[in-house]
Protein backbone atom coordinates (compact mmCIF):
# COMPACT_ATOMS: atom_id res chain seq x y z
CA UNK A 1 -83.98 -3.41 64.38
CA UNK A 2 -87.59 -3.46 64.96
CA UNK A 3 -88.44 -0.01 65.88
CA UNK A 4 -88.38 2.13 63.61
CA UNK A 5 -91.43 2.50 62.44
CA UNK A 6 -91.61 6.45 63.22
CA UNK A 7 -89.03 7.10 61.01
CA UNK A 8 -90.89 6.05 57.87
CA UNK A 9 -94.21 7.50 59.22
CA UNK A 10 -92.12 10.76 59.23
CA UNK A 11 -90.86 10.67 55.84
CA UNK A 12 -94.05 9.97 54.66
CA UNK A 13 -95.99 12.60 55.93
CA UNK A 14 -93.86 15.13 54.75
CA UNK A 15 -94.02 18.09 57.29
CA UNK A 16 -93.59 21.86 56.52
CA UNK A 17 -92.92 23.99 59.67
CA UNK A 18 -89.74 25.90 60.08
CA UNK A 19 -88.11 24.76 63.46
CA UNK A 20 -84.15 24.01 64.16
CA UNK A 21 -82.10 22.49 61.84
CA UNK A 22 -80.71 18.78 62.54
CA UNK A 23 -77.96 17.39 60.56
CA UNK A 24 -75.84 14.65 60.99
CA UNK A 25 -73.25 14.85 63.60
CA UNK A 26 -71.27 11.30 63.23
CA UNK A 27 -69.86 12.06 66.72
CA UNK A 28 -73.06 11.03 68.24
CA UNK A 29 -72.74 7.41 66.04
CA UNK A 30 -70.84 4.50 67.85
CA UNK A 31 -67.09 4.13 66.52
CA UNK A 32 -68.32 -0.18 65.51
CA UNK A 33 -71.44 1.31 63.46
CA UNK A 34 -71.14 -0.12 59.43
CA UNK A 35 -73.83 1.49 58.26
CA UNK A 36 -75.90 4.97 59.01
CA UNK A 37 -79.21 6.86 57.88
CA UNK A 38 -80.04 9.99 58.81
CA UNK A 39 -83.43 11.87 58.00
CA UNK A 40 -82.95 15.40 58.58
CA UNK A 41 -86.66 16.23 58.92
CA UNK A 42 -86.22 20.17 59.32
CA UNK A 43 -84.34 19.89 55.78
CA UNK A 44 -87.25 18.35 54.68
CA UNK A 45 -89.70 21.06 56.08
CA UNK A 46 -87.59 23.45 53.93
CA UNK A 47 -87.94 21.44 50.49
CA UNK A 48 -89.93 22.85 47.75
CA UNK A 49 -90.91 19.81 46.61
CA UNK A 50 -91.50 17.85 49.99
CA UNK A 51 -93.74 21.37 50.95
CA UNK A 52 -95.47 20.58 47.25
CA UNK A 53 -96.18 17.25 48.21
CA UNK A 54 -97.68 17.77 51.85
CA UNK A 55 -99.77 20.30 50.74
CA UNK A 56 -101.35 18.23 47.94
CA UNK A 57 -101.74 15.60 50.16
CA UNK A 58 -103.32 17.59 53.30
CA UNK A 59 -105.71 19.06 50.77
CA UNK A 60 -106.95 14.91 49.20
CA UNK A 61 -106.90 13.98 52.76
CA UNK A 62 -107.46 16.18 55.36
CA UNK A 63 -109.58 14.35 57.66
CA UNK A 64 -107.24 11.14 57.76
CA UNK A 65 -103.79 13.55 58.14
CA UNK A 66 -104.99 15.14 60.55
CA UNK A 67 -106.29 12.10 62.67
CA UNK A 68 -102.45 10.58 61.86
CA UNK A 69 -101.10 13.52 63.68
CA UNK A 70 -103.48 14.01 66.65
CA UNK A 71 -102.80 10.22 67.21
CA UNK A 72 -99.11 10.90 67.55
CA UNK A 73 -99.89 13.51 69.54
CA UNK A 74 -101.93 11.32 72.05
CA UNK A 75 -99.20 8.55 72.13
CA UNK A 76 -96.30 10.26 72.39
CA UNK A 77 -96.43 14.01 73.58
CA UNK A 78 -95.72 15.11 70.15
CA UNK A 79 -96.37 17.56 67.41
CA UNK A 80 -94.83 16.17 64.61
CA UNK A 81 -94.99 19.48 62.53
CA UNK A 82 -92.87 21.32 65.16
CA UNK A 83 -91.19 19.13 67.41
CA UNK A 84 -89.62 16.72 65.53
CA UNK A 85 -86.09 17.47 63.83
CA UNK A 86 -84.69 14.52 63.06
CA UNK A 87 -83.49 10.80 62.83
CA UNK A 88 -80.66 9.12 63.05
CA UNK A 89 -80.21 4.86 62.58
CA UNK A 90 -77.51 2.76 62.81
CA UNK A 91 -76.21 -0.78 63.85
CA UNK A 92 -72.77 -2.80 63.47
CA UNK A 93 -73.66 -4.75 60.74
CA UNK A 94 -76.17 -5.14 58.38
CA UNK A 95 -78.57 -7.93 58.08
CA UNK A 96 -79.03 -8.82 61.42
CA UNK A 97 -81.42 -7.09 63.95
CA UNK A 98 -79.31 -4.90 66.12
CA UNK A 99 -78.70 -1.22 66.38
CA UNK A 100 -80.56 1.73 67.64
CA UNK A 101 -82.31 5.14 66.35
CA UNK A 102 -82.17 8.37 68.16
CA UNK A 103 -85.05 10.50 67.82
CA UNK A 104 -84.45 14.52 67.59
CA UNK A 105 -87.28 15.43 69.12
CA UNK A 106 -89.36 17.70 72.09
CA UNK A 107 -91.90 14.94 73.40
CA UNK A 108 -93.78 14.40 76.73
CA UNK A 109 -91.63 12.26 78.57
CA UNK A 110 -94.30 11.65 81.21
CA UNK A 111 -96.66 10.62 78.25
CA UNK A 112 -94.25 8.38 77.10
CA UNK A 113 -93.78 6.79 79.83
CA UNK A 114 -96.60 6.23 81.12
CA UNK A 115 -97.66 4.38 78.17
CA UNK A 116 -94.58 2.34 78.25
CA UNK A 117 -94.96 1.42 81.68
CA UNK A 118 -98.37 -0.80 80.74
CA UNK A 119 -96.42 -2.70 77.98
CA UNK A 120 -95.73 -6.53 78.75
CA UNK A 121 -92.28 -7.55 80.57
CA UNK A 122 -91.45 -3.49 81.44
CA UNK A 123 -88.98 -2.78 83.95
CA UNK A 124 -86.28 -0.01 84.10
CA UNK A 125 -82.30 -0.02 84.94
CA UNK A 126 -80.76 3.23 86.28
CA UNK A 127 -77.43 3.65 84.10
CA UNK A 128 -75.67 6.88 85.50
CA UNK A 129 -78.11 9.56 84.99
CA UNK A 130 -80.74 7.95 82.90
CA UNK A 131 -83.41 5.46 83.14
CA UNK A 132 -82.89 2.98 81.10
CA UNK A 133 -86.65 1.11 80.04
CA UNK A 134 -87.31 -2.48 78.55
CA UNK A 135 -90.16 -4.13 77.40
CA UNK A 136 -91.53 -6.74 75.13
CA UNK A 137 -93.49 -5.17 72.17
CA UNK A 138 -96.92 -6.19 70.79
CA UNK A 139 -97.59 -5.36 67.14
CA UNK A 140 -99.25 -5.99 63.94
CA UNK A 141 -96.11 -8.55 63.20
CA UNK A 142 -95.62 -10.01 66.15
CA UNK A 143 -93.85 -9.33 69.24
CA UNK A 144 -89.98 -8.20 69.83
CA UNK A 145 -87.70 -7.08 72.89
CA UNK A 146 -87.41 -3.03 73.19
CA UNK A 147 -85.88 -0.54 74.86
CA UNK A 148 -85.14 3.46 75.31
CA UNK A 149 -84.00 6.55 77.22
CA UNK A 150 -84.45 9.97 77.14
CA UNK A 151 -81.19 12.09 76.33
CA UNK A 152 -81.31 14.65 78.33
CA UNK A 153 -84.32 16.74 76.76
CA UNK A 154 -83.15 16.56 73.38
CA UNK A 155 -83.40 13.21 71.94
CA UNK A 156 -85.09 9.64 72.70
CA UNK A 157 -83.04 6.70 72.22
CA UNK A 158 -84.32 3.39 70.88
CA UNK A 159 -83.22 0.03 70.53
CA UNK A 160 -83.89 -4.02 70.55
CA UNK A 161 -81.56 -4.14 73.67
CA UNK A 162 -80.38 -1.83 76.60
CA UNK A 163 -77.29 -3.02 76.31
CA UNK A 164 -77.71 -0.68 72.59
CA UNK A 165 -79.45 1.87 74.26
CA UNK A 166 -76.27 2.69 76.99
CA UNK A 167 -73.56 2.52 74.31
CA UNK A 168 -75.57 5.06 71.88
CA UNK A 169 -75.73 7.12 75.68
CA UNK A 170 -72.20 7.16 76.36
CA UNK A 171 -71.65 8.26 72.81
CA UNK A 172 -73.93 11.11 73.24
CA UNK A 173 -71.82 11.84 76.20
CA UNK A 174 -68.86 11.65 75.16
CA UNK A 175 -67.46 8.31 77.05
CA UNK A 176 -67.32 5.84 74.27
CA UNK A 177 -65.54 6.59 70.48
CA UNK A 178 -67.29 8.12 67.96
CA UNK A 179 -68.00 6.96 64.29
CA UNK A 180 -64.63 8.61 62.16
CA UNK A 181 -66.72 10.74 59.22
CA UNK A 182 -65.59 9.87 55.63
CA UNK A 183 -66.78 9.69 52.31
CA UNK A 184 -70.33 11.74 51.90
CA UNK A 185 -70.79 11.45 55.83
CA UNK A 186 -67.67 13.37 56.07
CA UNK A 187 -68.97 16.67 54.55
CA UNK A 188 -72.68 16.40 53.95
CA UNK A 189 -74.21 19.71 51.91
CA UNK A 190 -76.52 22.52 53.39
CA UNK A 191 -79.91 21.08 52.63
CA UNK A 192 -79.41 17.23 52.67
CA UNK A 193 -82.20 15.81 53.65
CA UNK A 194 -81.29 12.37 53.88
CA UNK A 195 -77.85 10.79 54.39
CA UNK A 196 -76.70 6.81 54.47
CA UNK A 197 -73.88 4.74 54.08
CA UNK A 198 -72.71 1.30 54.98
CA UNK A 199 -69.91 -0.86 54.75
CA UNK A 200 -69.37 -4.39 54.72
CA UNK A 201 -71.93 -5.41 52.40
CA UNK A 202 -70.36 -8.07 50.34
CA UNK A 203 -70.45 -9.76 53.61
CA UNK A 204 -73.81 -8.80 55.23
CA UNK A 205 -76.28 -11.83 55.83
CA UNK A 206 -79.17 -10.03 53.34
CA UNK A 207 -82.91 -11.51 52.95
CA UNK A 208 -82.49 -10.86 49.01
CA UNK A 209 -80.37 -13.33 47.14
CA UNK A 210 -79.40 -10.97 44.27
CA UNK A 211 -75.78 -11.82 43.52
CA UNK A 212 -75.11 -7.83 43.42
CA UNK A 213 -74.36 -6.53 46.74
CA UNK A 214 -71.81 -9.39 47.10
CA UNK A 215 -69.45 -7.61 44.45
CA UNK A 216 -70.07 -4.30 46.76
CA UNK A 217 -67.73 -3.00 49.54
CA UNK A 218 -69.78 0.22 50.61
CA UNK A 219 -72.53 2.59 49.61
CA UNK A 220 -73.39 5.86 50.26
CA UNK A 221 -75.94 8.61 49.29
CA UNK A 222 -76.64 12.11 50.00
CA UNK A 223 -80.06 14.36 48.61
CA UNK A 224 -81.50 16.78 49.47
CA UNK A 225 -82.49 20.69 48.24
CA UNK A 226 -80.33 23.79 48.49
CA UNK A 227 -81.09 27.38 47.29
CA UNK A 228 -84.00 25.77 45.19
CA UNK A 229 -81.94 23.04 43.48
CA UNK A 230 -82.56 19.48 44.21
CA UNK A 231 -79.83 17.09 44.28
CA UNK A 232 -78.69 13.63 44.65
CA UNK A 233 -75.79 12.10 44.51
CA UNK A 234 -74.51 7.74 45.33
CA UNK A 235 -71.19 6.48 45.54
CA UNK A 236 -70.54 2.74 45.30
CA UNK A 237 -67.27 1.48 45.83
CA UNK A 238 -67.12 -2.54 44.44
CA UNK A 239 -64.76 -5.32 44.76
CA UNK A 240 -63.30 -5.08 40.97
CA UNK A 241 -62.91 -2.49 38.22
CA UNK A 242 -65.16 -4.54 35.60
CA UNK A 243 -67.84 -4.64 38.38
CA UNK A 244 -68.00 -0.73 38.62
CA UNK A 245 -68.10 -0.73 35.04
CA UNK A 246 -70.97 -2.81 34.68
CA UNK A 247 -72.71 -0.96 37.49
CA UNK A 248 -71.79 2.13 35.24
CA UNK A 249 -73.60 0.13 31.90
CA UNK A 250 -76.44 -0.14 34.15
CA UNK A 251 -77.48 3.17 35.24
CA UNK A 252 -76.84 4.48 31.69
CA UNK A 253 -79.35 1.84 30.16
CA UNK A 254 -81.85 2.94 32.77
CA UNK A 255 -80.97 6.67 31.86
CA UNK A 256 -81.92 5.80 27.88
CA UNK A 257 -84.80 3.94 28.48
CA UNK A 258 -86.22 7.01 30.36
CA UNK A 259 -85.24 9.34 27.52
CA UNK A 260 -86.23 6.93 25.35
CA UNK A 261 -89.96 7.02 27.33
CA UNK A 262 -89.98 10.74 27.46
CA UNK A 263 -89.00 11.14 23.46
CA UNK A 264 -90.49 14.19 22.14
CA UNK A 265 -91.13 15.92 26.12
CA UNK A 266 -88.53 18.49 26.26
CA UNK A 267 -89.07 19.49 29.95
CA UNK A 268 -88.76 15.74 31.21
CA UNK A 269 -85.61 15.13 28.63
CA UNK A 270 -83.69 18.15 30.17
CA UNK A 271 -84.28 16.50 34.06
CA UNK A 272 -83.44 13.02 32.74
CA UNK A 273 -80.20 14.48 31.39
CA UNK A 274 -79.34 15.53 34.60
CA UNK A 275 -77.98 12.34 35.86
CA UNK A 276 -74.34 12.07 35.18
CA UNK A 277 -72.57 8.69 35.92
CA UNK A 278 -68.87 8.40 36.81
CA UNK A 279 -66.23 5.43 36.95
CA UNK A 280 -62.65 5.79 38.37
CA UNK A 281 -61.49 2.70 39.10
CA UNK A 282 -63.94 0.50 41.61
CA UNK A 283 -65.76 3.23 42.01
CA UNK A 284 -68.73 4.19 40.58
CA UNK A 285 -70.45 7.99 41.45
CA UNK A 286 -73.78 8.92 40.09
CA UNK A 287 -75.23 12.58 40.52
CA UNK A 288 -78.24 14.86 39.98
CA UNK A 289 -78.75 18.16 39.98
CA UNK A 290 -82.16 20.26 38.89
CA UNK A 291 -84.11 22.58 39.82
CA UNK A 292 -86.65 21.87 42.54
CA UNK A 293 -89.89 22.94 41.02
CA UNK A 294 -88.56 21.20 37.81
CA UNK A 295 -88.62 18.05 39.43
CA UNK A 296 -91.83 18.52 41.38
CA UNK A 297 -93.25 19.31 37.51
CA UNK A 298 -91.83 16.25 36.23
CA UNK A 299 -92.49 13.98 39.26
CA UNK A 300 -96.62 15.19 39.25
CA UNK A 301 -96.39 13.92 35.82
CA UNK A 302 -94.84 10.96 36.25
CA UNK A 303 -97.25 10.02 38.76
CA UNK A 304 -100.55 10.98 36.05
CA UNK A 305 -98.42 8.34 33.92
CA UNK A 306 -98.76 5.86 36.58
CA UNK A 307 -102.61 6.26 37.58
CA UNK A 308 -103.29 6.10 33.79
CA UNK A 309 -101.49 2.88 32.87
CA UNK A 310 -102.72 1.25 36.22
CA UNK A 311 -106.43 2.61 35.42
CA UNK A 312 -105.81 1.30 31.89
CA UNK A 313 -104.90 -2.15 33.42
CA UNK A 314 -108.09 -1.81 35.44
CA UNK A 315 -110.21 -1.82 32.81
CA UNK A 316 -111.34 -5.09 31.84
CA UNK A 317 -113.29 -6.11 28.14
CA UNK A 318 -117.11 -6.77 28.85
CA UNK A 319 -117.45 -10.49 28.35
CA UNK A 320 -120.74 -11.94 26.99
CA UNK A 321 -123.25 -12.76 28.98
CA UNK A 322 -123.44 -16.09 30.66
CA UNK A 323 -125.81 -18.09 29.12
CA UNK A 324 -128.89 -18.89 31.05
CA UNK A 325 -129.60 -21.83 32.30
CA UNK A 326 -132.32 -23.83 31.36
């Protein structure tokens, strides 16, 4: 899909309001969905870290978050500090350009559409009780089909197709199968702020030609902050044992090259050895557990790191003068 470009602007900008919480709920995914992200941006509200980080960046740039928010505002009838609760993405299969988002959120449906209504190729589709809109939409990289419907008050649905856009409503309503929860969608922890898995990717059509994700079956992943303890935690399931294993080999190099960076820094050794990595058979699980404002410590540093090395790079030798010329 081509539409989602809210949900990164929302995990980017962070948030802190206190508002109604929005987990995932796989009985409001379609039974054929292989793969699934949800953001749950009240979750992220309550992180100490993601709090940390807003408020850093609201002080550095006031004027230009602010101007990001009253432009939502304008555009779509919402206040992304309060409204908004969450996300939730999926599609049949990945590497191809089909699927649909739902957005947890109070807008202004009259805003909304109204500004739909001016877009290129609109029309709407009645489809039981909703209104099903399509257009063609103009942006920055070209131009794509869309489409959307309001769920009830609750939630906007979004989509390349309406043909997408009425399944994900009869799921919501209870007429089509549901998505069956297992693995880490099954039982996601109080405070997860982000949950994803997929299936099927040894098979998926993907842009990338790394030979990797053909010896994978499925992924998941799971983070998020609870009771002031941020966590993380992956499980990938591959085609063979030795594959896991090597997976495994990986992790744990990238483990001891950041102890080895961090040598001497007994703060950022003690998060580093916080990342455990697991193998039981062709499956390999990888977990994290620290305190929040120990991470939000180490990640403020890690970030000096970076501006230094790249201002360091950015410094270039005087060369001589250029002789003149005669």
């Amino acid at each position: 899909m081509r539409v989602w470009g809210l949900a990164s602007l929302v995990v980017a900008m962070g948030l802190v309001a206190s508002a109604k919480a929005a987990p995932l709920d796989v009985k409001q995914v379609p039974a054929g969905a292989t793969w699934v992200v949800h953001v749950d941006v009240d979750a992220i509200r309550a992180s100490t870290v993601v709090q940390k980080a807003y408020a850093q960046c609201r002080e550095k740039h006031k004027d230009a978050v602010e101007k990001a928010l009253a432009k939502v505002r304008e555009h779509a009838g919402l206040d992304l500090e309060k409204d908004l609760h969450g996300i939730t993405l999926f599609g049949p299969k990945l590497g191809e350009h089909k699927g649909a988002m739902i957005v947890w959120a109070t807008v202004d449906q009259k805003v909304i559409s109204e500004r739909v209504k001016k877009a290129p190729d609109f029309k709407v589709t009645a489809y039981g009780p909703y209104q099903v809109a399509s257009w063609t939409h103009k942006g920055k990289m070209g131009q794509h089909p869309a489409a959307g419907a309001f769920w009830k008050s609750e939630a906007t649905v979004l989509s390349d197709s309406p043909e997408c856009v009425q399944l994900a409503l009869d799921v919501l309503d209870g007429k089509k199968p549901a998505l069956e929860a297992k693995g880490l969608l099954a039982h996601p922890p109080a405070g997860a702020t982000v949950v994803a898995h997929a299936t099927g990717i040894a098979d998926a059509k993907l842009p990338a030609k790394c030979p990797v994700p053909k010896q994978i079956e499925s992924v998941g992943l799971v983070m998020g902050e609870s009771e002031g303890q941020s966590f993380l935690r992956v499980r990938v399931v591959t085609k063979t044992p030795e594959v896991a294993g090597q997976i495994k080999a990986i992790v744990e190099g990238g483990k001891a090259l950041a102890q080895l960076r961090h040598l001497g820094d007994a703060a950022a050794t003690k998060i580093i050895d916080q990342l455990k990595v697991s193998v039981s058979d062709k499956t390999v699980t990888v977990g994290f557990k620290a305190p929040a404002a120990d991470v939000w410590d180490h990640i403020q540093k890690v970030i000096k790191e970076i501006k230094a090395m790249h201002g360091h790079h950015a410094k270039k030798p005087a060369g001589k003068p250029a002789p003149e010329k005669k």
